[in-house]
Protein backbone atom coordinates (compact mmCIF):
# COMPACT_ATOMS: atom_id res chain seq x y z
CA UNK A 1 -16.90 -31.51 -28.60
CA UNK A 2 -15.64 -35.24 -28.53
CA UNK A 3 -16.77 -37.65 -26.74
CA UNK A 4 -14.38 -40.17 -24.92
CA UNK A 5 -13.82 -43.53 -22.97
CA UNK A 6 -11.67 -44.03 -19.55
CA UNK A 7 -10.63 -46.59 -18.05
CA UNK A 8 -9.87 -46.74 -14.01
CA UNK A 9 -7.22 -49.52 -13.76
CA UNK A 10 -7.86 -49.42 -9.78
CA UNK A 11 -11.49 -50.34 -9.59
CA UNK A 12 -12.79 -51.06 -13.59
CA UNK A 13 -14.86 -48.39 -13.98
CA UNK A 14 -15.21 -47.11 -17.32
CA UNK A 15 -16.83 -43.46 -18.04
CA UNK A 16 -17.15 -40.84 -20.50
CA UNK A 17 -16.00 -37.10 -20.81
CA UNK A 18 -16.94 -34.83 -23.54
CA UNK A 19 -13.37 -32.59 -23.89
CA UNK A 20 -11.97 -30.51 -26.57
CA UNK A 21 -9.64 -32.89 -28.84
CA UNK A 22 -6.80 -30.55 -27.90
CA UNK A 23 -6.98 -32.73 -24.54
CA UNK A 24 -8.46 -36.30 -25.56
CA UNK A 25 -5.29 -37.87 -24.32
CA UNK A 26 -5.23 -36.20 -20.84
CA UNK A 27 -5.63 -38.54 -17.75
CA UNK A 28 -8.99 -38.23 -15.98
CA UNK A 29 -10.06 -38.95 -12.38
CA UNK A 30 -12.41 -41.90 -11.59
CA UNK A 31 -15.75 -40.51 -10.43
CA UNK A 32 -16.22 -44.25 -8.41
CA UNK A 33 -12.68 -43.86 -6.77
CA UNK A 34 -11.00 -40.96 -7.67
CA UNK A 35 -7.87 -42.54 -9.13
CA UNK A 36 -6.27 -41.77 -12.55
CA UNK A 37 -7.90 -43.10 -15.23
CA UNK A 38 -6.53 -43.29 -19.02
CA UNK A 39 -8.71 -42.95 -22.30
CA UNK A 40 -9.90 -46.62 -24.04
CA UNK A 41 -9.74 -46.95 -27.94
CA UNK A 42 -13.20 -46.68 -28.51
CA UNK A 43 -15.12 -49.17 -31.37
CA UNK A 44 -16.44 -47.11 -34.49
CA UNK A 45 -19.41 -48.13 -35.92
CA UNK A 46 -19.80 -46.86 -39.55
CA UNK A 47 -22.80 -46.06 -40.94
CA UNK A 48 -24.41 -48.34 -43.59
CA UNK A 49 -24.59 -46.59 -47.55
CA UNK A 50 -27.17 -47.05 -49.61
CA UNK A 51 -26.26 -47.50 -53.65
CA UNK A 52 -25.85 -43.56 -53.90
CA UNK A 53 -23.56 -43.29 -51.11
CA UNK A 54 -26.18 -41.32 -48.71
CA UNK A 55 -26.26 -42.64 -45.28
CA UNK A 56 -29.42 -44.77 -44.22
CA UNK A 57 -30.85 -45.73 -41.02
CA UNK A 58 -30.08 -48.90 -39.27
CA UNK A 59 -32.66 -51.67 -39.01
CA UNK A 60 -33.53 -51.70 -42.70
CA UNK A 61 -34.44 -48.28 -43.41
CA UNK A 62 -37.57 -47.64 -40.83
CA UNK A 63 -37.11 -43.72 -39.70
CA UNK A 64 -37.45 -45.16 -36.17
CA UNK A 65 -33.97 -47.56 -36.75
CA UNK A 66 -36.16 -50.30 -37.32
CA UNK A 67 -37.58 -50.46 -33.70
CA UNK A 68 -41.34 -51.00 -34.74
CA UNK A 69 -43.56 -52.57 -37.37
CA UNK A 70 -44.49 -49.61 -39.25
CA UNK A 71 -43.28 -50.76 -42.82
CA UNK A 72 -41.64 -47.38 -43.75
């Protein structure tokens, strides 16, 4: 199931609901205030290709995204 942004346009909170994408475009209430909140275009990160076109880690490769020194 999808995952997607709201906005509150009352108080600026901005949450997340996980809902079939049969109802992505529904409104949604504000947990903070309870008002109607409308879904955010959300950025897309895409994931980096190596020369094959397989997908590979961020952070140069390390199985751990690059977090450590480990040298994989």
């Amino acid at each position: 199931m999808p995952l997607y942004e709201y906005g509150c346009p009352r108080c600026q909170q901005r949450f997340e609901r996980l809902r079939p994408l049969a109802r992505a475009d529904e409104a949604a209430n504000c947990p903070e205030c309870g008002a109607t909140a409308y879904r955010l275009i959300s950025l897309v990160a895409p994931a980096p290709r190596g020369n094959g076109g397989e997908a590979t880690p961020a952070g140069g490769g390390c199985a751990c995204g690059g977090a450590c020194s480990c040298g994989r």
